[in-house]
N, C-alpha and C. Protein backbone atom coordinates (compact mmCIF):
# COMPACT_ATOMS: atom_id res chain seq x y z
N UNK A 1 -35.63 48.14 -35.71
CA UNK A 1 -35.69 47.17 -36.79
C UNK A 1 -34.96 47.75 -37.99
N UNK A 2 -34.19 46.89 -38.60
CA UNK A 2 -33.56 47.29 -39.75
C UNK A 2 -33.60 46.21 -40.68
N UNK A 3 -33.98 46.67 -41.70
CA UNK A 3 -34.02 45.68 -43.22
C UNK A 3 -33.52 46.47 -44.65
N UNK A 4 -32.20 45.83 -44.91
CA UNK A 4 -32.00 46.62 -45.74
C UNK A 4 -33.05 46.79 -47.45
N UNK A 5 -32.85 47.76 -47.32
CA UNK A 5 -33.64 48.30 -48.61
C UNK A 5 -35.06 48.15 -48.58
N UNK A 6 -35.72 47.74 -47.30
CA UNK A 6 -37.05 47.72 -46.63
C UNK A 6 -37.37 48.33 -45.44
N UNK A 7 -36.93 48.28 -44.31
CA UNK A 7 -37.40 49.12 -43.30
C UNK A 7 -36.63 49.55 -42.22
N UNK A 8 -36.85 50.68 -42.11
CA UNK A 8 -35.95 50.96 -40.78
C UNK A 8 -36.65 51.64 -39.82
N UNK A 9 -37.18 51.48 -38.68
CA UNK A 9 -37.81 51.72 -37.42
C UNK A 9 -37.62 51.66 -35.82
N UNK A 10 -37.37 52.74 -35.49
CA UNK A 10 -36.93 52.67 -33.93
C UNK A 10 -38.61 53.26 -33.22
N UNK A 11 -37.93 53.04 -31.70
CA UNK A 11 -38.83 53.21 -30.52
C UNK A 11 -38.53 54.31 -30.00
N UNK A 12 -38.88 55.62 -29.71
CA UNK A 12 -38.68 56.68 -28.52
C UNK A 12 -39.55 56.47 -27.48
N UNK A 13 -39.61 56.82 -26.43
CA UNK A 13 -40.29 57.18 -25.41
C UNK A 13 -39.15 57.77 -24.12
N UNK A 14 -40.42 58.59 -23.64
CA UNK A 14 -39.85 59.65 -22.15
C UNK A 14 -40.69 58.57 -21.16
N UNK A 15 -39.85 57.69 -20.44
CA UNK A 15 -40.47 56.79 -19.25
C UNK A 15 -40.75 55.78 -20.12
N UNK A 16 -41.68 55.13 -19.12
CA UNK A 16 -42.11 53.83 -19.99
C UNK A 16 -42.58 53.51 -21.11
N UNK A 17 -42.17 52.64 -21.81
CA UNK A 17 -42.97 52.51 -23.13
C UNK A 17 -44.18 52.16 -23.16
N UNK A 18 -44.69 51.33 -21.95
CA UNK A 18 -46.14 51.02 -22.05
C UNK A 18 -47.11 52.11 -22.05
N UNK A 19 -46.69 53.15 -21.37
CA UNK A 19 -47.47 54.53 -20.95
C UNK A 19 -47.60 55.16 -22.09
N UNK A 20 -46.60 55.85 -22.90
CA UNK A 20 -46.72 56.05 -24.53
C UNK A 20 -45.33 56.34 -25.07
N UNK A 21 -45.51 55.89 -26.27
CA UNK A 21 -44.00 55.93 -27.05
C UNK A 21 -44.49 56.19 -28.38
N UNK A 22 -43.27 55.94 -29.24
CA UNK A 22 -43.41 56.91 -30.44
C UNK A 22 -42.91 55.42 -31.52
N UNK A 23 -43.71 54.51 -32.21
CA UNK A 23 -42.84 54.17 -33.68
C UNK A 23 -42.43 54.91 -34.99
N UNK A 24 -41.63 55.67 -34.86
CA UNK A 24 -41.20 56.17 -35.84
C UNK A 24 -40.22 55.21 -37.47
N UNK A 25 -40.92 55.52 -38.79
CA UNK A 25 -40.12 54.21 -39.45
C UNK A 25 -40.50 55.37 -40.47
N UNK A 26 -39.29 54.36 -41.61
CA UNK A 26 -38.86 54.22 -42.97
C UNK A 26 -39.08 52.95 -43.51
N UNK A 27 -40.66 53.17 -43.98
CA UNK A 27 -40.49 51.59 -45.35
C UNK A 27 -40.77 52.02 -46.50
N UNK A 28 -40.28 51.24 -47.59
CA UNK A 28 -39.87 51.41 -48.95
C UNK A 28 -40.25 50.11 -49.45
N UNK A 29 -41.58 50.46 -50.68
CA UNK A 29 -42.09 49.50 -51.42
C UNK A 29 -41.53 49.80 -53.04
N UNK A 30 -41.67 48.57 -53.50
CA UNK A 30 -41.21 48.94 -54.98
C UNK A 30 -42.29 49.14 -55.74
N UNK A 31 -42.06 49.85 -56.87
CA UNK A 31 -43.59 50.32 -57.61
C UNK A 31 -42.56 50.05 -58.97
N UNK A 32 -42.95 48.89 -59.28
CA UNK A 32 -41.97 48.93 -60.88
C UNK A 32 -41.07 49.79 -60.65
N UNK A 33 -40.27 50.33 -61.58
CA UNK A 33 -39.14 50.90 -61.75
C UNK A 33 -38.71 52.29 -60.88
N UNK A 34 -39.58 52.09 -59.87
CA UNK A 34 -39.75 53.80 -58.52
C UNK A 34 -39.57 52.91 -57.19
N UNK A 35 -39.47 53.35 -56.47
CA UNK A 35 -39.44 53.35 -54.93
C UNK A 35 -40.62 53.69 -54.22
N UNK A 36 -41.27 53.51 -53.73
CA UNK A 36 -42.44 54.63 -52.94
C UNK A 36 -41.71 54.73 -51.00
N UNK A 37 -41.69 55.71 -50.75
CA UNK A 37 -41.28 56.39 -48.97
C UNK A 37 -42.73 55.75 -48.47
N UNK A 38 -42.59 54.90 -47.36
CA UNK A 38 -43.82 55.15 -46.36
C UNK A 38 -42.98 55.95 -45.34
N UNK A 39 -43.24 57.14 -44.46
CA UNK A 39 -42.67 57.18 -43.29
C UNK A 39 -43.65 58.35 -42.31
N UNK A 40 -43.47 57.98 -41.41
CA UNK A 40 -44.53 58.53 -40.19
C UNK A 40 -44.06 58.07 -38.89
N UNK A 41 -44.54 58.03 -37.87
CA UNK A 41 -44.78 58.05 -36.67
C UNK A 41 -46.13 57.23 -36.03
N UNK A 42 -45.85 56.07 -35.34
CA UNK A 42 -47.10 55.50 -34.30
C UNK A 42 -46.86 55.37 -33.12
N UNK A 43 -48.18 55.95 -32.53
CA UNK A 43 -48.11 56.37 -30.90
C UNK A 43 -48.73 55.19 -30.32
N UNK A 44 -47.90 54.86 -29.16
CA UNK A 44 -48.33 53.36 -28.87
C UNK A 44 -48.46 53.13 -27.39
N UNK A 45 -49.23 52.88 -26.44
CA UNK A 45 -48.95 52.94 -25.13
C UNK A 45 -50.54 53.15 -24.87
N UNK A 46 -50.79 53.37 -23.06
CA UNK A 46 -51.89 53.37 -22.97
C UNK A 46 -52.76 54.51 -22.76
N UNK A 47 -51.68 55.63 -22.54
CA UNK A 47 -51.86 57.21 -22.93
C UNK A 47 -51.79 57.79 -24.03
N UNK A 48 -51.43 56.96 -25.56
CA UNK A 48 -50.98 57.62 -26.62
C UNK A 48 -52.13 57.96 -27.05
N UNK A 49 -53.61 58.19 -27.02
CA UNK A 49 -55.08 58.58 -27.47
C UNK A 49 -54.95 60.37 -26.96
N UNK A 50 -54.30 60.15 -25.88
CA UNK A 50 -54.43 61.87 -25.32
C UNK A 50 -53.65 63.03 -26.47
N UNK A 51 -52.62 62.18 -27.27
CA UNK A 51 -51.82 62.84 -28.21
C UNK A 51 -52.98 63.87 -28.98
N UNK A 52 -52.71 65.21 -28.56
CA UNK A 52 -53.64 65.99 -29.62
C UNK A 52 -53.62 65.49 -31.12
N UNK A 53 -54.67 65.88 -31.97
CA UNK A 53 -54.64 66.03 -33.41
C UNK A 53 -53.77 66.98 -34.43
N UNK A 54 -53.25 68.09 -33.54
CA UNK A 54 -52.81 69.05 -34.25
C UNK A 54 -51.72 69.01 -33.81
N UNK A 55 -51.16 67.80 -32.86
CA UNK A 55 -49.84 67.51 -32.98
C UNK A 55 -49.27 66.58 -34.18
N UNK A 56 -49.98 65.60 -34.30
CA UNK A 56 -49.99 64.64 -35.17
C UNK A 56 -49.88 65.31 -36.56
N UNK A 57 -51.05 66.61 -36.98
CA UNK A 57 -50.78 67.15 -38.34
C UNK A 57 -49.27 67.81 -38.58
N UNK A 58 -49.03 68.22 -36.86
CA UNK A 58 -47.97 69.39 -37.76
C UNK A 58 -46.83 68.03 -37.72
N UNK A 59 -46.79 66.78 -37.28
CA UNK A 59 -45.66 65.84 -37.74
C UNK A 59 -45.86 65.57 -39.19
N UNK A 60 -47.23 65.01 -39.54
CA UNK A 60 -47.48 65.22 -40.89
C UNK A 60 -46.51 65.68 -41.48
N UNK A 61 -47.06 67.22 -41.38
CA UNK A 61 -46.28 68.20 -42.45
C UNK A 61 -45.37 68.32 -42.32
N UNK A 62 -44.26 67.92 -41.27
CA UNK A 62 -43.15 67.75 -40.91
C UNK A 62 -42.08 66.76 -41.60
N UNK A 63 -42.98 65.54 -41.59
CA UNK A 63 -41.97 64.54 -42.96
C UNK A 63 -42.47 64.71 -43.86
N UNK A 64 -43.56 65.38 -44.42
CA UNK A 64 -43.43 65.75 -46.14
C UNK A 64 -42.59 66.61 -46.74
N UNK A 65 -42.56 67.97 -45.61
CA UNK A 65 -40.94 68.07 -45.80
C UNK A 65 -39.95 67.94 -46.13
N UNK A 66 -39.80 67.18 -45.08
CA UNK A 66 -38.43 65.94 -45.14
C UNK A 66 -38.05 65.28 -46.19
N UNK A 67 -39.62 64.42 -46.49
CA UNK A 67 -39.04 64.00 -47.85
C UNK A 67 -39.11 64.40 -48.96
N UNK A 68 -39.20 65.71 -49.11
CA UNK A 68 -39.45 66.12 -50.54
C UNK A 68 -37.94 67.18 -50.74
N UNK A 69 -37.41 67.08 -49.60
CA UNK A 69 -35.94 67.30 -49.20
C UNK A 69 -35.16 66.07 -49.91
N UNK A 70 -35.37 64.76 -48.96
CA UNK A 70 -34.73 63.63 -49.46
C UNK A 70 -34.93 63.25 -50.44
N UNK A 71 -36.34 63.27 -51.25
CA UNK A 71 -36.02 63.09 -53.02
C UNK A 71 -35.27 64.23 -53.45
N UNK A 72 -34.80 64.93 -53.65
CA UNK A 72 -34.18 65.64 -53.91
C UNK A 72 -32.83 65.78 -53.99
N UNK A 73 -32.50 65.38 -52.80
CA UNK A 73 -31.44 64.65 -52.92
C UNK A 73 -30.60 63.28 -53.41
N UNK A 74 -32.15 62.37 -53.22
CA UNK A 74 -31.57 61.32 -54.16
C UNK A 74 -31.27 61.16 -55.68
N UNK A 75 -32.28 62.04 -56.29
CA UNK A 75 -32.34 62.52 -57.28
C UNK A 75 -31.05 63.23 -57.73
N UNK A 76 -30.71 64.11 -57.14
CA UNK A 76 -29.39 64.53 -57.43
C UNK A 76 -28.11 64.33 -57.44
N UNK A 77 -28.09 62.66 -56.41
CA UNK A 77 -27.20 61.99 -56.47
C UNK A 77 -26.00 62.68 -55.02
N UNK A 78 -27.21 63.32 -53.97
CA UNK A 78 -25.97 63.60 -53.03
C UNK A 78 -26.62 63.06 -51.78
């Protein structure tokens, strides 16, 4: 899915998607004169419950990362 200046979200999965897959997205709400990042990952299928917890955190901490990379860059204008 793509919307500009609102969302952008694809599908991964290894095999079927019904079994488990990955929504991974970028949405962007306006907050008055700011932007706010939603972005994460949803596990979707009928195995995606088995996904440990401490996989899920270290994705967490994985796009906060990310985006504290990408403000940074936007901010700086590169």
């Amino acid at each position: 899915v793509f919307q500009s200046q609102k969302e952008m979200t694809w599908l991964g999965a290894v095999g079927a998607k019904w079994i488990v897959c990955g929504e991974h997205y970028y949405r962007l709400e306006a907050k008055g004169n700011k932007t706010l990042l939603l972005h994460g990952e949803e596990f979707k299928g009928i195995l995606s419950y088995l996904i440990p917890p401490f996989i899920t955190s270290m994705m967490k901490k994985t796009f906060e990362k990310h985006n504290q990379i990408l403000k940074k860059r936007i901010e700086n204008g590169k």
